[in-house]
Protein backbone atom coordinates (compact mmCIF):
# COMPACT_ATOMS: atom_id res chain seq x y z
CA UNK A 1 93.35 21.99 2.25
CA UNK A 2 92.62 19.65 -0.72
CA UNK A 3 92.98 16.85 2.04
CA UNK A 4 90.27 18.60 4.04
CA UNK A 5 87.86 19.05 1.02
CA UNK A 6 87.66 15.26 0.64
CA UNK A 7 87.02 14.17 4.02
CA UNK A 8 83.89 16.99 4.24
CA UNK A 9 82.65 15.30 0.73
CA UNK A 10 83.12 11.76 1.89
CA UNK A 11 81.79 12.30 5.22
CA UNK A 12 78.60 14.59 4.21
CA UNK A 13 77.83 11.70 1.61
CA UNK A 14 78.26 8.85 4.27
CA UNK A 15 76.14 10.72 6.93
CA UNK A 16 73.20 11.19 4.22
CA UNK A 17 73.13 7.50 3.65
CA UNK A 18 73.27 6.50 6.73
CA UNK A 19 70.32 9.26 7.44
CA UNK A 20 67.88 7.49 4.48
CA UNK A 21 68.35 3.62 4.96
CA UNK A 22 68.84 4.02 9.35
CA UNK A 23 65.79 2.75 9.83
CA UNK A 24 65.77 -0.18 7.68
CA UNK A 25 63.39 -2.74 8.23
CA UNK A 26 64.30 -6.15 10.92
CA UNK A 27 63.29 -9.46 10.28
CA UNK A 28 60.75 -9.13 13.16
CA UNK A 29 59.11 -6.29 11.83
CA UNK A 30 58.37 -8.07 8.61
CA UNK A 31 57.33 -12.06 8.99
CA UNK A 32 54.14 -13.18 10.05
CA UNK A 33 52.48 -15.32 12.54
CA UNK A 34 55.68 -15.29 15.01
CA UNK A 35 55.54 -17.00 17.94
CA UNK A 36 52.88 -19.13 16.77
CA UNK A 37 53.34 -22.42 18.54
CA UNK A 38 50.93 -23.10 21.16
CA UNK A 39 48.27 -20.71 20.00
CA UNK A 40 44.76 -21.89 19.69
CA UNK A 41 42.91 -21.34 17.00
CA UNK A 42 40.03 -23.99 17.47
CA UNK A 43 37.62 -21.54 19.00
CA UNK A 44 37.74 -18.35 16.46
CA UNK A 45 37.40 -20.29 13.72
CA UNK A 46 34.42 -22.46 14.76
CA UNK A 47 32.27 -19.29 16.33
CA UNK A 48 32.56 -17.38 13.51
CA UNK A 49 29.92 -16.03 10.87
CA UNK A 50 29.02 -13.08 8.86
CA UNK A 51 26.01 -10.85 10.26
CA UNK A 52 23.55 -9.04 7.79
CA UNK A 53 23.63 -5.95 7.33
CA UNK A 54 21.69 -3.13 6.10
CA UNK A 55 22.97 -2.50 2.33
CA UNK A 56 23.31 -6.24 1.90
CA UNK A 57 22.15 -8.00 -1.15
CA UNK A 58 20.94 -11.44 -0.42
CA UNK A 59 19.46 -14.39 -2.84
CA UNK A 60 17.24 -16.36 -1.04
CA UNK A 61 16.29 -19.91 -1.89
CA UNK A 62 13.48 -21.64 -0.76
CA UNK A 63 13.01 -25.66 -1.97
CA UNK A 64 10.55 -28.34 -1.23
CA UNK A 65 10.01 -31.78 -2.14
CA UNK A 66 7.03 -30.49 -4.18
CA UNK A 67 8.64 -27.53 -6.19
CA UNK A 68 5.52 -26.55 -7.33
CA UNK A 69 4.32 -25.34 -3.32
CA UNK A 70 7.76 -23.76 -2.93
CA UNK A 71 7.25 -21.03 -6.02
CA UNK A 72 5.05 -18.73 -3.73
CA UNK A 73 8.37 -18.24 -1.33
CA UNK A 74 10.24 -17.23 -4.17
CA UNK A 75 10.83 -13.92 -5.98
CA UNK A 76 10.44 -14.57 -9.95
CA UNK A 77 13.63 -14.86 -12.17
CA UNK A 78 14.11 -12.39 -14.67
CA UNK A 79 15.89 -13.63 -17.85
CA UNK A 80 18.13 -11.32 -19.28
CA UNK A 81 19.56 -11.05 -22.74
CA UNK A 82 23.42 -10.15 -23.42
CA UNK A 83 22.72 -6.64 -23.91
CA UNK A 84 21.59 -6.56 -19.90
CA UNK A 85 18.24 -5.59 -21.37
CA UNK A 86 14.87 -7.85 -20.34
CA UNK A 87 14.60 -10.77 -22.46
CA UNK A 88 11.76 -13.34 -21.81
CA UNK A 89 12.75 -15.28 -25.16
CA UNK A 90 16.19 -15.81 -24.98
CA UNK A 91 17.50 -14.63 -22.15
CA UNK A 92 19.15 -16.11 -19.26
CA UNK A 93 17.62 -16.71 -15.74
CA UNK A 94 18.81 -13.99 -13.36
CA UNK A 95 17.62 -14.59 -9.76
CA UNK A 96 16.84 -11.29 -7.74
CA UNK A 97 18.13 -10.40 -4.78
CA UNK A 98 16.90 -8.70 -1.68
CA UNK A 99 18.14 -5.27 -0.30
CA UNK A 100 18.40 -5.01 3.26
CA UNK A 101 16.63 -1.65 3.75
CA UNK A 102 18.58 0.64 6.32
CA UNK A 103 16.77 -0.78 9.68
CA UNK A 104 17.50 -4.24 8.93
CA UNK A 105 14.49 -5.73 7.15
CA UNK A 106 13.49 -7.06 3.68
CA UNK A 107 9.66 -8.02 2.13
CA UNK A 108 9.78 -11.30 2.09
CA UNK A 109 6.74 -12.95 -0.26
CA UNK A 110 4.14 -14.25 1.63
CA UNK A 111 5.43 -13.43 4.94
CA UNK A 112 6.37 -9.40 4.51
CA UNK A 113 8.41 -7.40 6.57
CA UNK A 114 11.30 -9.36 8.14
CA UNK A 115 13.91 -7.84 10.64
CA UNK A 116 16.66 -9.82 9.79
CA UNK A 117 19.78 -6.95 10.49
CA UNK A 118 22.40 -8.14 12.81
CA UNK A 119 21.58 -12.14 12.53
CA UNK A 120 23.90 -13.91 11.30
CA UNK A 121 23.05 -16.31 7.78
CA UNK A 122 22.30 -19.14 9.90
CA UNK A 123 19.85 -17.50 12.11
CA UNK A 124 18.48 -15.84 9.08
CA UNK A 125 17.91 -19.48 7.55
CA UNK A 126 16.61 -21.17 10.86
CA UNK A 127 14.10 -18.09 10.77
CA UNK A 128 12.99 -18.86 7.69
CA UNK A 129 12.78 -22.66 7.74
CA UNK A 130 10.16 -21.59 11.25
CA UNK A 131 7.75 -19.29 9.22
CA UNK A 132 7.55 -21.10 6.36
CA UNK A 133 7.52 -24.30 7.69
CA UNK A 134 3.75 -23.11 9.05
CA UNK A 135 2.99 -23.49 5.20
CA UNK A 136 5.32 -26.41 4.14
CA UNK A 137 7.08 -29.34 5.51
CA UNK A 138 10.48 -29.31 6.00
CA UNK A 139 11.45 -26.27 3.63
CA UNK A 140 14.85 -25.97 2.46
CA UNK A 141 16.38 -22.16 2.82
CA UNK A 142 19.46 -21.32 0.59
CA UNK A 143 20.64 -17.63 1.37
CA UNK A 144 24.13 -16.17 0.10
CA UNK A 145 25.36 -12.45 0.33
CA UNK A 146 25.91 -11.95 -3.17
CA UNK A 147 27.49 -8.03 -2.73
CA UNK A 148 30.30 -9.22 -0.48
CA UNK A 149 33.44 -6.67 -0.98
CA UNK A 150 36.29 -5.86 1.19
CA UNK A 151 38.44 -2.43 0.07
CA UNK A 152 42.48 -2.56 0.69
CA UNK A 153 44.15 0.75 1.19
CA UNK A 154 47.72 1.94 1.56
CA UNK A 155 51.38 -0.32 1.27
CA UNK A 156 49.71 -3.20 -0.18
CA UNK A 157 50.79 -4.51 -4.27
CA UNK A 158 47.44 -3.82 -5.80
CA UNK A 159 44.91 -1.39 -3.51
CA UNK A 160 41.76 -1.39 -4.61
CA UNK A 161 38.24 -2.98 -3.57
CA UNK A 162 37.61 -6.81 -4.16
CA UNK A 163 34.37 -9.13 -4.19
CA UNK A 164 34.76 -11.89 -2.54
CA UNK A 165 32.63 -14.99 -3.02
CA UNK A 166 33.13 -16.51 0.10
CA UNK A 167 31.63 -15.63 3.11
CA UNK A 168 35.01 -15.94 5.58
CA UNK A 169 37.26 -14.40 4.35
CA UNK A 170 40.87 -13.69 6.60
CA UNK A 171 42.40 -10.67 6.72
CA UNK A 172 45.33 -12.66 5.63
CA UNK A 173 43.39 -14.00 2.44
CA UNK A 174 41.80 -10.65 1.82
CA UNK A 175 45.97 -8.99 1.60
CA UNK A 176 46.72 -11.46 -0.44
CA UNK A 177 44.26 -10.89 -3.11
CA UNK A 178 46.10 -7.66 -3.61
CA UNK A 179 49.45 -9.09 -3.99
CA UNK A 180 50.48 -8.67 -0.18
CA UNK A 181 51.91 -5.65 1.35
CA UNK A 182 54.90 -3.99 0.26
CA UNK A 183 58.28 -4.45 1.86
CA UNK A 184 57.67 -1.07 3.80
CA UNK A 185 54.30 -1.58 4.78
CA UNK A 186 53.75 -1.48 8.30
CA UNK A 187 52.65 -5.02 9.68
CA UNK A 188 52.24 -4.59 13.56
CA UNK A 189 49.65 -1.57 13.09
CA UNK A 190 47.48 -2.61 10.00
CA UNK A 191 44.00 -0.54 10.13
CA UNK A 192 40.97 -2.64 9.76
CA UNK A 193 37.65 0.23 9.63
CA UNK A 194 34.64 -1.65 10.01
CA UNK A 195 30.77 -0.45 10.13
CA UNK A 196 28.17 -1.92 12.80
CA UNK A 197 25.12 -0.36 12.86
CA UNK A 198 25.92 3.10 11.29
CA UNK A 199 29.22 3.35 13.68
CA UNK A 200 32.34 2.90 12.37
CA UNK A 201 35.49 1.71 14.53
CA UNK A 202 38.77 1.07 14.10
CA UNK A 203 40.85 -1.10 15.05
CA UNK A 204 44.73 -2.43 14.93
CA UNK A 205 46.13 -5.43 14.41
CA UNK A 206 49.26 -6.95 14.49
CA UNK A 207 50.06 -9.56 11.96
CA UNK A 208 53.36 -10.07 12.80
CA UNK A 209 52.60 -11.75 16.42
CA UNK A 210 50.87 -15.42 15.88
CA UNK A 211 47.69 -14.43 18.19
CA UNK A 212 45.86 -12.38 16.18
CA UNK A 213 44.53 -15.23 14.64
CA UNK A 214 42.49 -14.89 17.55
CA UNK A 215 41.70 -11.20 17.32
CA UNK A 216 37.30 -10.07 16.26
CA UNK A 217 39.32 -8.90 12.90
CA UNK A 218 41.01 -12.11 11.53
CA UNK A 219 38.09 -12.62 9.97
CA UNK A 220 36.54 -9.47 7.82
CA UNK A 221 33.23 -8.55 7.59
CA UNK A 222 31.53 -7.23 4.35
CA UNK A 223 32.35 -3.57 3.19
CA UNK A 224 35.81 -3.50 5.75
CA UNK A 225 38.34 -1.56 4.95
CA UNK A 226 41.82 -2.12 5.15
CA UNK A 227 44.62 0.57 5.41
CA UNK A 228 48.29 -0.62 5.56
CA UNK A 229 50.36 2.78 7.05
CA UNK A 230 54.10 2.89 5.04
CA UNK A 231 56.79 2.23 7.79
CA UNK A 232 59.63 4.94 8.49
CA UNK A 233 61.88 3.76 5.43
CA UNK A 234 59.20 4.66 3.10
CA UNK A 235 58.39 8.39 4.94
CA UNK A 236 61.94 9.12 5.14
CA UNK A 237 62.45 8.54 1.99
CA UNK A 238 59.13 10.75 1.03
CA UNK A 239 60.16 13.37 3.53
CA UNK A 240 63.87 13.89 1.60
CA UNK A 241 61.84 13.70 -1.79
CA UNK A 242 61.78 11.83 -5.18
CA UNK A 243 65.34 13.93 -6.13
CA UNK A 244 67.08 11.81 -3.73
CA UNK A 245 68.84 9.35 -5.53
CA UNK A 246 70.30 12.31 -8.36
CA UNK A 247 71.61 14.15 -5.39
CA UNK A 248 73.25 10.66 -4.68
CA UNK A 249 74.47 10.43 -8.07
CA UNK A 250 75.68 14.10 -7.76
CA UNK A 251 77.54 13.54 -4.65
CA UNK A 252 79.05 10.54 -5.91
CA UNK A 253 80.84 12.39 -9.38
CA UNK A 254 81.70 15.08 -7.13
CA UNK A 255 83.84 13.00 -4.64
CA UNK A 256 85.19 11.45 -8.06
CA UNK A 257 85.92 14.78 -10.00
CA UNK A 258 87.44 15.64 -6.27
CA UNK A 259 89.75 12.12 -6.18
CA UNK A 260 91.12 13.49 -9.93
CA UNK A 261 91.53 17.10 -9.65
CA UNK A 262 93.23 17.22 -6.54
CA UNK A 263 95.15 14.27 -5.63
């Protein structure tokens, strides 16, 4: 009977391993970019560019070889102190910015109302150097998107929501400003939400097969969000609960109390 006791023990503990670390992760599951010989890249990387969009804070730039007929085009610095309070004395020069209102435009000095939403900075820019160049010869247009953030959700080292001072940024670069996933984040169904418009979609991608270097999401687009779902070690292991290594431990003295007391 004693003989019996120990096999149930031994066996109940082996089957409740093998039940929490089954679905352990495979090498293909886990490293990126596979299969990446012979994929081009050429073409995603030289068509891409950020669009503006409404929420967007821009600083916009405008230069001529006379400075002095250039000042019109520009909104006036404000020089602030290091209490953040107005400080025409002291302070330092703080260049405003322009909010893209919720249909796309911004007042732009001189010229007004400009519908700029969905252009990308270049556009934005070539617009720009047209209309003013009706008042001055061969204007220079700087523009940046100074409120560029990305959020990172889910199995990833550090979630939280990053600015980014670039304006291509990868979906590779943007994990690993938070440290990379975990080892049970999921890497062939990472959620990338993205808003166009008012809509949001979402999409999956697979970072795990070379071509989605290729994919409209390699690149991120201001205010994306990133999720990264926890693959089935990690739910398995929430499912049985935070107890589960004590009732490990517990198993494990009882098969040894067993081994003593009865052999």
């Amino acid at each position: 009977m004693n003989h019996y006791f120990l096999n149930f023990i031994q066996k109940s503990t082996f089957l409740l391993l093998i039940s929490l670390f089954f679905s352990c992760a495979s090498k293909k599951n886990i490293v990126y970019y596979q299969n990446i010989q012979g994929i081009d890249t050429s073409q995603n990387s030289a068509s891409y560019e950020v669009k503006i969009q409404p929420d967007d804070l821009l600083t916009i730039i405008v230069s001529a070889e006379d400075p002095e007929i250039a000042i019109p085009f520009n909104l006036t610095t404000v020089a602030v102190s290091g209490l953040g309070k107005p400080d025409l004395a002291t302070g330092q020069q703080t260049i405003q910015s322009y909010l893209v209102d919720r249909n796309g435009n911004i007042e732009f000095p001189v010229l007004g109302k400009l519908q700029i939403g969905g252009l990308t900075r270049s556009e934005v820019m070539q617009l720009l150097k047209e209309r003013i160049g009706v008042y001055i010869k061969n204007p220079i247009i700087n523009l940046r998107i100074v409120n560029f953030k990305i959020s990172l959700q889910g199995e990833v080292g550090i979630p939280g929501t990053y600015s980014v001072a670039s304006e291509r940024v990868t979906l590779i670069e943007a994990l690993s400003m938070a440290k990379d996933l975990t080892i049970y984040g999921r890497r062939n169904n990472i959620l990338v939400i993205r808003e166009i418009n008012g809509i949001k979609s979402y999409n999956r991608v697979d970072i795990t097969k070379a071509d989605f270097i290729n994919s409209p999401f390699y690149y991120l687009a201001q205010n994306d969000v990133i999720y990264v779902e926890p693959n089935n070690v990690r739910v398995n292991a929430s499912a049985v609960g935070p107890n589960t290594s004590v009732i490990i431990s517990a198993i494990s003295i009882l098969i040894s109390l067993s081994v003593i007391l009865f052999k």
